[in-house]
Protein backbone atom coordinates (compact mmCIF):
# COMPACT_ATOMS: atom_id res chain seq x y z
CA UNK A 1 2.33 -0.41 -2.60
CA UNK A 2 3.63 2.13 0.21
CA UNK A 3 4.92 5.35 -1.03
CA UNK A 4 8.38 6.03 0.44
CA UNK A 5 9.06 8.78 2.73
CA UNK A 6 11.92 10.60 3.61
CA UNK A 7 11.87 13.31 6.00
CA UNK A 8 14.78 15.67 7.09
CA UNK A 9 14.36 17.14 10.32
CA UNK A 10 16.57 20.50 10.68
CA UNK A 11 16.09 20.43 14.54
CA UNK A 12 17.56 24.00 15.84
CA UNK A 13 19.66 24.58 12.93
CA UNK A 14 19.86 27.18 9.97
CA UNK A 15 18.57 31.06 9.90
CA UNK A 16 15.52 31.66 7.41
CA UNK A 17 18.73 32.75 4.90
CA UNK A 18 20.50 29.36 5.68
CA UNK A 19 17.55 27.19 5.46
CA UNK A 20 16.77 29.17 2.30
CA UNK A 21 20.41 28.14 0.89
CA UNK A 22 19.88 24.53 1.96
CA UNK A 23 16.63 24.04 0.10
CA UNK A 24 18.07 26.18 -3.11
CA UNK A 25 20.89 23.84 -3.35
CA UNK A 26 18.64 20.46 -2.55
CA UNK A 27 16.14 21.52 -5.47
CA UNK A 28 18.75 20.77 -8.47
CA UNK A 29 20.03 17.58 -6.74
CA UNK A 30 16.51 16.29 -6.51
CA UNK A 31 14.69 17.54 -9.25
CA UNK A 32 14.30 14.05 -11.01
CA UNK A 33 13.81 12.05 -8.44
CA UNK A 34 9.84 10.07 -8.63
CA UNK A 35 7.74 8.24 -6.25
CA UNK A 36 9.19 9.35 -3.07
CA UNK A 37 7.86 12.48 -0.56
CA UNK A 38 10.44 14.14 0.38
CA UNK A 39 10.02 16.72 2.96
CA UNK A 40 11.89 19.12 4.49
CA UNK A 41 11.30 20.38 8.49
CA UNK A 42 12.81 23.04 9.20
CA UNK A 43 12.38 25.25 12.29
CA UNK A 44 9.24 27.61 12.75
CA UNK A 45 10.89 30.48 12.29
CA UNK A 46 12.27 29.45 8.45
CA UNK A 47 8.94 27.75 7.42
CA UNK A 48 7.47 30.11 5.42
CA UNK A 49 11.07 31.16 3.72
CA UNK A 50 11.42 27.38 2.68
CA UNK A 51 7.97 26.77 1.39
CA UNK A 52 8.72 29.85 -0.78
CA UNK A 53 11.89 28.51 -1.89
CA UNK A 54 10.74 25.10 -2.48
CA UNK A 55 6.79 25.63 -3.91
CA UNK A 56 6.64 24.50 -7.40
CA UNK A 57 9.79 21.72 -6.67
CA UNK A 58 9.21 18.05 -5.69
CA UNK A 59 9.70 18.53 -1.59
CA UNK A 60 6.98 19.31 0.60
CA UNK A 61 7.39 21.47 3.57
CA UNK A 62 6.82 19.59 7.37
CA UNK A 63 7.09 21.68 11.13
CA UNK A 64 9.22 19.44 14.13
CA UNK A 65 5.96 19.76 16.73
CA UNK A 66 2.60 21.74 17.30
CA UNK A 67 0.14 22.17 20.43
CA UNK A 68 -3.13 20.47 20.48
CA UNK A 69 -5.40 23.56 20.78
CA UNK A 70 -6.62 26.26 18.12
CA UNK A 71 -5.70 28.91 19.51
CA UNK A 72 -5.37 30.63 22.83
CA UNK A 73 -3.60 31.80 25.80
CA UNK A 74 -0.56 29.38 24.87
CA UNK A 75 3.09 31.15 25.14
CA UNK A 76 5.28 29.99 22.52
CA UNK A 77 3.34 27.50 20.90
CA UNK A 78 2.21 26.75 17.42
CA UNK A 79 -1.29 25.94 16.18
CA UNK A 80 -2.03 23.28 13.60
CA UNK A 81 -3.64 26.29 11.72
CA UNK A 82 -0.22 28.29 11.74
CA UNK A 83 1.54 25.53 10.26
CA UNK A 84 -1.14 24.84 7.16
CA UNK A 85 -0.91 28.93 6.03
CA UNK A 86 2.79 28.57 6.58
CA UNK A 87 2.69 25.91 3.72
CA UNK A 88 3.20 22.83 6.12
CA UNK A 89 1.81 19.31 5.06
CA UNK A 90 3.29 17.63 7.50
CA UNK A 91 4.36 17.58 10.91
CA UNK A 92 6.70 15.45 13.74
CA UNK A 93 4.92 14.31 16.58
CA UNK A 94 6.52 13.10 19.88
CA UNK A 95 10.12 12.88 18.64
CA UNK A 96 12.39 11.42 21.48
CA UNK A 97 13.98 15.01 22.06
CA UNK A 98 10.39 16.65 22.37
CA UNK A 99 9.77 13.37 25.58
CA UNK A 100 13.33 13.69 26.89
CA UNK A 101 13.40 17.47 27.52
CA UNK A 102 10.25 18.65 27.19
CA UNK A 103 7.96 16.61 29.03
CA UNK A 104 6.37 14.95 26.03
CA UNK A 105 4.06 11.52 26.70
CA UNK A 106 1.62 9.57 25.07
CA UNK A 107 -1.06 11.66 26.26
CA UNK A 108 0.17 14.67 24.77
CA UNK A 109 1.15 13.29 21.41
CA UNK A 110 -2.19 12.11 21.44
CA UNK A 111 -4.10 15.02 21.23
CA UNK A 112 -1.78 16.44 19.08
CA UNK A 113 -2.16 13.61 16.64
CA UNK A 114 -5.95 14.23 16.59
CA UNK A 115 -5.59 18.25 16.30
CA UNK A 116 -3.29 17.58 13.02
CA UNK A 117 -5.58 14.66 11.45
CA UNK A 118 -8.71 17.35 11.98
CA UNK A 119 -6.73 19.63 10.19
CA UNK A 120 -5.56 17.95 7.39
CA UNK A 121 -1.87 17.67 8.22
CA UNK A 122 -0.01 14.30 7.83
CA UNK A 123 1.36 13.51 11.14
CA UNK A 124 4.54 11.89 11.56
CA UNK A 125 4.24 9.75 14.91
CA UNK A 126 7.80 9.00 16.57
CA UNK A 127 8.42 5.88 18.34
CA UNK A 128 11.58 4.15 19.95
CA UNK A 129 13.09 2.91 23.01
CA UNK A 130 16.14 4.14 24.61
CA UNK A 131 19.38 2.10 25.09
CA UNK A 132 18.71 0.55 28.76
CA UNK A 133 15.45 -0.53 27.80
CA UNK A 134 17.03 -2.12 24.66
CA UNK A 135 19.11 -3.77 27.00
CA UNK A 136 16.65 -4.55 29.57
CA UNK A 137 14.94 -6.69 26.43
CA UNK A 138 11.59 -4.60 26.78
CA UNK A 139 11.68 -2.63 22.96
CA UNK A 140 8.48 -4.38 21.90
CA UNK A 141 6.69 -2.95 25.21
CA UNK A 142 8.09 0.22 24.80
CA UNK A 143 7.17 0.31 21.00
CA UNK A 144 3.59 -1.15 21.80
CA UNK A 145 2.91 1.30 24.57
CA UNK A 146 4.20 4.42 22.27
CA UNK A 147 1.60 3.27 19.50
CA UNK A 148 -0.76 2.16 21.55
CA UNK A 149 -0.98 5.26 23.54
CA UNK A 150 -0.77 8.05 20.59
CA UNK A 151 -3.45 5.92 18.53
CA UNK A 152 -5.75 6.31 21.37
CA UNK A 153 -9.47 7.26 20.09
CA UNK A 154 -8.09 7.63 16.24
CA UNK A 155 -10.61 5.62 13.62
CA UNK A 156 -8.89 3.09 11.30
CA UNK A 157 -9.54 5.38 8.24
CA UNK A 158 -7.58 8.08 10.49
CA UNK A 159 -4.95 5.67 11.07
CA UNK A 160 -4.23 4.72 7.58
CA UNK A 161 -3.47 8.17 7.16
CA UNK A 162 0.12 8.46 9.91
CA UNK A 163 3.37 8.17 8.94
CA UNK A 164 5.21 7.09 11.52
CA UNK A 165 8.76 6.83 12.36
CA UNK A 166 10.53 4.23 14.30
CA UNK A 167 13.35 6.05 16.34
CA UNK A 168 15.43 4.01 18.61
CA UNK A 169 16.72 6.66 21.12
CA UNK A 170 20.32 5.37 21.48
CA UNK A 171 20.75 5.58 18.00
CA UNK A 172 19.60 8.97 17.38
CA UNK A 173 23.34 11.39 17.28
CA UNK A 174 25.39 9.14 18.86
CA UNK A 175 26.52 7.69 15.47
CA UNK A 176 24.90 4.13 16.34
CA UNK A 177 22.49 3.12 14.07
CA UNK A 178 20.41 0.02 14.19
CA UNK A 179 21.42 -2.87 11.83
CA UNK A 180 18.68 -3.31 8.91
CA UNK A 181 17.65 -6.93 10.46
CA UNK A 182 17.33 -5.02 14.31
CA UNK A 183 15.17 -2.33 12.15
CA UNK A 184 13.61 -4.49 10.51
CA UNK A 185 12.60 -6.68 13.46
CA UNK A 186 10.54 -4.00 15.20
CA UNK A 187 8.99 -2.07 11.88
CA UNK A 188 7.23 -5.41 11.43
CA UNK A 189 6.55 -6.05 15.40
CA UNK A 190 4.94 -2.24 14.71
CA UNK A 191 2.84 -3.33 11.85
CA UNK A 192 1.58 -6.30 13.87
CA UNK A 193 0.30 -3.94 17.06
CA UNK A 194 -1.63 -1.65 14.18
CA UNK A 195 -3.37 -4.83 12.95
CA UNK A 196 -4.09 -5.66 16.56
CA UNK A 197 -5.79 -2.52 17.24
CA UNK A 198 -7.17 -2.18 13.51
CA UNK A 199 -7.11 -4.75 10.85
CA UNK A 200 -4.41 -5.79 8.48
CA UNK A 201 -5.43 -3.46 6.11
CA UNK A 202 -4.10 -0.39 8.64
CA UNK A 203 -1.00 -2.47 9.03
CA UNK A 204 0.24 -2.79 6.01
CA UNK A 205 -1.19 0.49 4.58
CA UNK A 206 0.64 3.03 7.24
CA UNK A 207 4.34 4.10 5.78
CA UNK A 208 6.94 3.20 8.47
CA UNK A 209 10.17 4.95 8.58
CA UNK A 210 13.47 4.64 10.52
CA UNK A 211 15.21 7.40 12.13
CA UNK A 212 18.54 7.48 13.94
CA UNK A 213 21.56 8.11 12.52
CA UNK A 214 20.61 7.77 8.48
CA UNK A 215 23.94 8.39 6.81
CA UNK A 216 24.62 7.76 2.60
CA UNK A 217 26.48 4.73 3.60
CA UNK A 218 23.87 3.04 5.49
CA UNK A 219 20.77 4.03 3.73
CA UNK A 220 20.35 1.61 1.10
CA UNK A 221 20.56 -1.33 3.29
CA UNK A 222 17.95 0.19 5.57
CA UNK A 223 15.92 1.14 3.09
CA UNK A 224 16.31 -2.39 1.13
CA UNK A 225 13.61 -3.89 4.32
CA UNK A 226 10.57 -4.72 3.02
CA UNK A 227 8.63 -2.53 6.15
CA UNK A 228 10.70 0.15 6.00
CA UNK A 229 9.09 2.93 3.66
CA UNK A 230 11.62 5.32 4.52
CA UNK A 231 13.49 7.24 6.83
CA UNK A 232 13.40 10.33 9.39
CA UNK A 233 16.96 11.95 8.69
CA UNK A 234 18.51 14.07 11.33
CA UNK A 235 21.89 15.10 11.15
CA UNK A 236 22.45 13.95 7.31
CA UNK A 237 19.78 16.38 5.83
CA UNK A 238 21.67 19.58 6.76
CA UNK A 239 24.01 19.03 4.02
CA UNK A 240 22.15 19.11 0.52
CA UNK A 241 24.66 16.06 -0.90
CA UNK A 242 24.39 13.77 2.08
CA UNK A 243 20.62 14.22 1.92
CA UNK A 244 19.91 13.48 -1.75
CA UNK A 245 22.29 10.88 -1.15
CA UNK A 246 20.04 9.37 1.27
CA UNK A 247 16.54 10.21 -0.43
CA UNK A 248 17.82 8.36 -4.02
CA UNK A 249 18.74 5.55 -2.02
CA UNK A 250 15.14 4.64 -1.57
């Protein structure tokens, strides 16, 4: 049995004292809820205020990216090293925003996938295609090609290990969301390229969640797919209610 997931991902929102309100006030609302991670990923520059705020609670603390090397002459990036003494177990890989502005591709999510699994963070590998390739009919190329090319080199004992989240780009803060059966459709097309390049083991043991616009109204019937094991929330988890909302859904 797959252990839900649900992941908030701040993006560039909320101050160390805001991010510090927003995980005081999620704490109470989510205090009793079992058998789900939830994790909260806030910016760099509020990690270590959160995992203060949060240590002891039921949420674990994730960062939105990290470079591949240990250190080094590097400007402005963050080591997989920084992130574990900041209290980080887990961290976002490849999210459509890092590819779309930042130059992000397969071959640079996959050595950041094998810098975290060396370290002992839990990766969080995001897939999806974007609305004209949708429409072209070419998701399960895209999808294949995104796993394909980030699982590059990674043992099937590695493997087991990823979370990773299904993103459709046109659905990610535009306020479309895909319908559970669309979701549904490509979680499982995603399970059957891991047993492809593992077993069926891998395939059915790697947690699968969706992110693109995850509201409290839609959650439940996302969540009610039997391959989706959780959800990457963006906009949703930067108000406490809306969030718990969405995590005792699962």
């Amino acid at each position: 049995m797959r252990r839900p997931i649900v992941a908030g991902n701040w993006k560039m929102n909320k101050t160390s004292a805001e991010a510090v309100k927003l995980a005081e006030e999620l704490k109470p609302l989510l205090a009793d809820v079992k058998g789900v991670d939830i994790v909260l990923c806030p910016p760099f520059t509020s990690l270590e205020a959160t995992y203060k705020t949060i240590r002891g609670a039921n949420l674990l603390l994730g960062a939105q990216d990290m470079f591949w090397e240990e250190s080094g002459a590097y400007t402005g990036e963050i080591s997989a090293k920084m992130l574990l003494t900041s209290g980080c177990k887990y961290v976002i890989l490849g999210h459509s925003e890092r590819r779309t502005y930042f130059g992000e591709t397969n071959q640079t999510v996959n050595k950041k996938l094998k810098a975290a699994l060396r370290a002992g963070l839990v990766p969080i590998v995001c897939v999806g295609e974007r609305r004209e390739e949708r429409e072209a009919g070419v998701t399960q190329q895209i999808v294949e090609d995104h796993v394909a090319g980030a699982f590059e080199g990674i043992r099937a004992e590695q493997a087991s290990e990823v979370v990773i989240a299904y993103e459709p780009v046109w659905a990610i803060g535009t306020g479309l969301t895909a319908t559970p059966e669309q979701a549904q459709q490509v979680h499982a097309f995603i399970r059957q390229i891991l047993t492809k390049l593992y077993n069926s083991n891998v395939g059915q043991q790697v947690r699968i969640q969706y992110g693109g616009s995850i509201k409290p109204d839609n959650a439940t019937a996302l969540f009610s797919q039997p391959d989706i094991d959780g959800g990457l929330v963006g906009g949703a988890s930067l108000t406490a209610s809306s969030f718990a909302e969405i995590v005792k859904s699962v």
